[in-house]
C-alpha atoms as a PDB file:
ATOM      1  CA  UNK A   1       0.000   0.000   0.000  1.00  0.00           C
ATOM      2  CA  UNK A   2       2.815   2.848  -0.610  1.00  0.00           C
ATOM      3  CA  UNK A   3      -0.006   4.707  -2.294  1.00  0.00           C
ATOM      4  CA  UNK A   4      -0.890   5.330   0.596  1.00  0.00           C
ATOM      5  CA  UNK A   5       2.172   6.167   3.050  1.00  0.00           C
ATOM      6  CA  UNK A   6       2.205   9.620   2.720  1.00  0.00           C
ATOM      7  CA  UNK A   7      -1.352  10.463   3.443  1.00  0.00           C
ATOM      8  CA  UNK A   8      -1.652   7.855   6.579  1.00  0.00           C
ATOM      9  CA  UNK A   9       2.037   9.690   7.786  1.00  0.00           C
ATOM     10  CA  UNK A  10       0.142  12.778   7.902  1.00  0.00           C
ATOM     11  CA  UNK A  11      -2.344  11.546  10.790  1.00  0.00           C
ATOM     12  CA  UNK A  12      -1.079  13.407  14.395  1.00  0.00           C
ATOM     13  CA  UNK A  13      -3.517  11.045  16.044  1.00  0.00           C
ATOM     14  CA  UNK A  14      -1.663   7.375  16.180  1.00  0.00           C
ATOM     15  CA  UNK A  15      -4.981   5.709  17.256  1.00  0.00           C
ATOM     16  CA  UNK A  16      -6.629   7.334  14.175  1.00  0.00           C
ATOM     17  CA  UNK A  17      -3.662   6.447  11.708  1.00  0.00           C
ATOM     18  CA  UNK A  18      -3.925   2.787  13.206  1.00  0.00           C
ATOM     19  CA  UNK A  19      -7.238   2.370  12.091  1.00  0.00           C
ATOM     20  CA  UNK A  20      -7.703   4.184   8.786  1.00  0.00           C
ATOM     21  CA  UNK A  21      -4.775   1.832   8.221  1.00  0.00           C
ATOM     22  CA  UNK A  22      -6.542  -1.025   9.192  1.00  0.00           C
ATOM     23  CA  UNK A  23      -9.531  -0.299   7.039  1.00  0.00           C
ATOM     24  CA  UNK A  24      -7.248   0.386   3.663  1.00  0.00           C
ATOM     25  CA  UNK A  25      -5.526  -2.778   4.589  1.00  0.00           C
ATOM     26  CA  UNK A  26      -8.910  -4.396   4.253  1.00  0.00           C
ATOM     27  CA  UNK A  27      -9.957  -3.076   0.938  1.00  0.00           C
ATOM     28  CA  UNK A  28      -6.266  -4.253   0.180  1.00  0.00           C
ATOM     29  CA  UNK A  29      -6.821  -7.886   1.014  1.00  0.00           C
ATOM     30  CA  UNK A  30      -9.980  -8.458   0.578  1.00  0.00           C
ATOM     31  CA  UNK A  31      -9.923  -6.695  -3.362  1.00  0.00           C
ATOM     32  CA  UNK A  32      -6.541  -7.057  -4.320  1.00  0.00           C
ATOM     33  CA  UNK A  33      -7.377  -6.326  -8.304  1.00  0.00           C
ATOM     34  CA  UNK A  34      -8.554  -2.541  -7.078  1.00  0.00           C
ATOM     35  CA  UNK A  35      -6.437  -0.165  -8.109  1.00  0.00           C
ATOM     36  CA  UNK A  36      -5.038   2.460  -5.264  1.00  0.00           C
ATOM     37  CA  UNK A  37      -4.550   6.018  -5.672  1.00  0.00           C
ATOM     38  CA  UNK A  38      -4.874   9.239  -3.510  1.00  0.00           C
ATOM     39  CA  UNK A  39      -6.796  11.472  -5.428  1.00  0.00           C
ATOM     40  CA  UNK A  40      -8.531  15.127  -3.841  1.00  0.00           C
ATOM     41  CA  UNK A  41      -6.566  14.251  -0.941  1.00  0.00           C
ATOM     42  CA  UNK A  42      -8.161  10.757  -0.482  1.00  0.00           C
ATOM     43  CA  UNK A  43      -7.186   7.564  -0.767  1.00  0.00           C
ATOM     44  CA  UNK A  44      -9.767   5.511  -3.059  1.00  0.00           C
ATOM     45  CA  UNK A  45      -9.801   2.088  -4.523  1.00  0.00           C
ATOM     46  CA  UNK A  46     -10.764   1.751  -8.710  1.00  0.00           C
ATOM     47  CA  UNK A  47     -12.108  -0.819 -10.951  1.00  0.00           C
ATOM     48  CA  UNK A  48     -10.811  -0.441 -14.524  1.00  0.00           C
ATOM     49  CA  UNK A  49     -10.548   3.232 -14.149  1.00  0.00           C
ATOM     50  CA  UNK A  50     -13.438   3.567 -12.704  1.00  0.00           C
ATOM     51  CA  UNK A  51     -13.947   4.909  -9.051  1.00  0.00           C
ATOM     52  CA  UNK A  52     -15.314   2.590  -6.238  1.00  0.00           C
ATOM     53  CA  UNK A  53     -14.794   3.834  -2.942  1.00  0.00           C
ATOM     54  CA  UNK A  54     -13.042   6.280  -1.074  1.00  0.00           C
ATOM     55  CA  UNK A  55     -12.431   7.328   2.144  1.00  0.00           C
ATOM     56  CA  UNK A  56     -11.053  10.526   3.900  1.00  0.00           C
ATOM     57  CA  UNK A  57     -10.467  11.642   7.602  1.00  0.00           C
ATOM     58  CA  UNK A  58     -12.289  14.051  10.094  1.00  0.00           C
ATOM     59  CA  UNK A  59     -12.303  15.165  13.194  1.00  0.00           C
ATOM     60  CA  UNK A  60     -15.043  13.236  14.445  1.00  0.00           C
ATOM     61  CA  UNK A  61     -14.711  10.150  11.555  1.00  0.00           C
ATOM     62  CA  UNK A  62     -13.654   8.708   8.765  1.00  0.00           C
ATOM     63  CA  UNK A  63     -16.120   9.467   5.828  1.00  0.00           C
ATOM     64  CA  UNK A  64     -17.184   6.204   3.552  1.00  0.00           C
ATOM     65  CA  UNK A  65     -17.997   7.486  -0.331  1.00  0.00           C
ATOM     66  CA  UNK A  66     -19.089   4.515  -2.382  1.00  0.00           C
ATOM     67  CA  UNK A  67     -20.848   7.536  -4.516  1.00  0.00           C
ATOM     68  CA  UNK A  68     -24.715   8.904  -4.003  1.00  0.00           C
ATOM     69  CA  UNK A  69     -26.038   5.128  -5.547  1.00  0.00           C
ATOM     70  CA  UNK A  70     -24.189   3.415  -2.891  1.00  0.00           C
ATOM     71  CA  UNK A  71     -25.854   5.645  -0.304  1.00  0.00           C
ATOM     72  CA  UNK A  72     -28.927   5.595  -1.639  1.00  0.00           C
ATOM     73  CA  UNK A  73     -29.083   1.701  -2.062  1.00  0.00           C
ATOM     74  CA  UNK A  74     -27.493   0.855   1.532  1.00  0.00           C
ATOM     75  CA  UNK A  75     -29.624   3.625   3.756  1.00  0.00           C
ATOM     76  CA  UNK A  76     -31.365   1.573   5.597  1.00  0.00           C
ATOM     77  CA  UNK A  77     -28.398  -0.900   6.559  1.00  0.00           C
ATOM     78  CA  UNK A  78     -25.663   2.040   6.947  1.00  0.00           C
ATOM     79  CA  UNK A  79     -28.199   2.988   9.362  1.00  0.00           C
ATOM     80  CA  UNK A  80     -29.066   0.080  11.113  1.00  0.00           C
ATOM     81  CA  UNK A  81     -25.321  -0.689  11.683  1.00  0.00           C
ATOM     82  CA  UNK A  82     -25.764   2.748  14.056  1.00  0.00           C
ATOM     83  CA  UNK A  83     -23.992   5.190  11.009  1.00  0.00           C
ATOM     84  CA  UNK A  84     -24.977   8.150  10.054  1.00  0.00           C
ATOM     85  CA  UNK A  85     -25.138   9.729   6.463  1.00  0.00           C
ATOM     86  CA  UNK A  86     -25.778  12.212   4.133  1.00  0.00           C
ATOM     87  CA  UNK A  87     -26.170  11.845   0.465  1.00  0.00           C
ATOM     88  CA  UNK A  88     -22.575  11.392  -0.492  1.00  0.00           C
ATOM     89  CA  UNK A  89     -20.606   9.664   2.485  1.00  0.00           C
ATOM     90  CA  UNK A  90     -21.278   7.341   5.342  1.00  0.00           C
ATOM     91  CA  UNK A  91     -19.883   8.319   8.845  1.00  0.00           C
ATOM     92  CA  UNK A  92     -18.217   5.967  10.957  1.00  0.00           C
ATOM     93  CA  UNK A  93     -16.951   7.756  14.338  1.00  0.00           C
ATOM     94  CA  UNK A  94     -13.287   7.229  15.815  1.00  0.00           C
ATOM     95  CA  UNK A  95     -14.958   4.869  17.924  1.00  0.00           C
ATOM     96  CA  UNK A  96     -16.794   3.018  16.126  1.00  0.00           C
ATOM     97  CA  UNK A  97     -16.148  -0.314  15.510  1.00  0.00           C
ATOM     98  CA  UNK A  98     -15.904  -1.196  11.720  1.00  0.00           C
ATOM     99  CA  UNK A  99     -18.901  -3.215   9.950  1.00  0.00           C
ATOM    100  CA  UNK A 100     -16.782  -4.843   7.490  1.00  0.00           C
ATOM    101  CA  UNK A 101     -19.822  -7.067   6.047  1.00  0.00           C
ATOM    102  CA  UNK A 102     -21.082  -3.716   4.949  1.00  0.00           C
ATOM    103  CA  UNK A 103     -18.243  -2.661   3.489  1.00  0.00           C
ATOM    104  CA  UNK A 104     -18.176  -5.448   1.532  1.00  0.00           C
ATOM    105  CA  UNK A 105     -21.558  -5.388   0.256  1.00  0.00           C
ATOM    106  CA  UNK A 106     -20.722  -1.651  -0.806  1.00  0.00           C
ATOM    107  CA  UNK A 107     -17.718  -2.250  -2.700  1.00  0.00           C
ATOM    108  CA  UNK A 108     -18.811  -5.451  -4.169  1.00  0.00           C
ATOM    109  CA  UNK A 109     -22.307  -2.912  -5.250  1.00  0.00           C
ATOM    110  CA  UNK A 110     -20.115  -0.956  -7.223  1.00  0.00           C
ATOM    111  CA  UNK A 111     -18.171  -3.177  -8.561  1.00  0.00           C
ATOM    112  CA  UNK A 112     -21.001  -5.334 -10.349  1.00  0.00           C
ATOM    113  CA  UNK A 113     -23.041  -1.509 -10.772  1.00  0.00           C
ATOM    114  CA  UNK A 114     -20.079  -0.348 -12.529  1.00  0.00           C
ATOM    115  CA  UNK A 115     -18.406  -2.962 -14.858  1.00  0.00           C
ATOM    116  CA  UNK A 116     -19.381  -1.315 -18.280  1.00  0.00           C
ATOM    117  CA  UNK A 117     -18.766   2.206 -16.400  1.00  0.00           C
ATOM    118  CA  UNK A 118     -16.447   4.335 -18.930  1.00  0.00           C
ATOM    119  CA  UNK A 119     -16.227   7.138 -16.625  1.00  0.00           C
ATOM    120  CA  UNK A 120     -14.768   7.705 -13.052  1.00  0.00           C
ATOM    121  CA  UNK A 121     -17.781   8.741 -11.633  1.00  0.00           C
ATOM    122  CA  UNK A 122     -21.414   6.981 -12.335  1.00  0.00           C
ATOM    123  CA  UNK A 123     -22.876   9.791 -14.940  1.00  0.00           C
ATOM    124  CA  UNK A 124     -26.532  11.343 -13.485  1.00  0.00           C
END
């Protein structure tokens, strides 16, 4: 993951750094064919150019963007795993503990929503 070395470096919060780590790491091994990249200041994983998910680092959490169709089609479970959420991102607080099941289902959403996707993002 040297993709992502710099950005996690920049975390002043070790605790916070450990688990945005942990979380990348995930993606990592559990998608290995995603492509990495930071992009905007994020780290995100992509699907034959194509985004997928992202992530990126508050105060309060660490923001979850598997795009407005991923929010829209996981509402109700983003909020019964005790999330909150706007249109774009999913919230998960410092801490939180990490629904990786969800996760999953988001990325592997995407993936199958976007296979013929020509574009980074989905087009409205």
């Amino acid at each position: 993951m040297k993709e992502f070395e710099e950005y996690l470096a920049n975390f002043k919060e070790e605790s916070q750094r450990e688990k945005m780590t942990e979380i990348l790491s995930w993606v990592h091994e559990t998608f290995p064919e995603l492509g990495r990249r930071i992009a905007w200041s994020e780290p995100m994983f992509t699907d034959h150019g194509t985004f997928i998910i992202g992530f990126s680092a508050s105060k309060k959490h660490i923001a979850v963007s598997p795009e407005v169709a991923g929010i829209t089609h996981f509402a109700k479970k983003i909020e019964e795993a005790g999330y909150s959420h706007t249109n774009n991102i999913m919230r998960i607080t410092w801490d939180s503990p990490v629904n990786y099941g969800l996760l999953k289902e988001m990325i592997e959403f995407n993936l199958l929503e976007k296979i013929d996707c020509q574009t980074f993002w989905r087009k409205a």
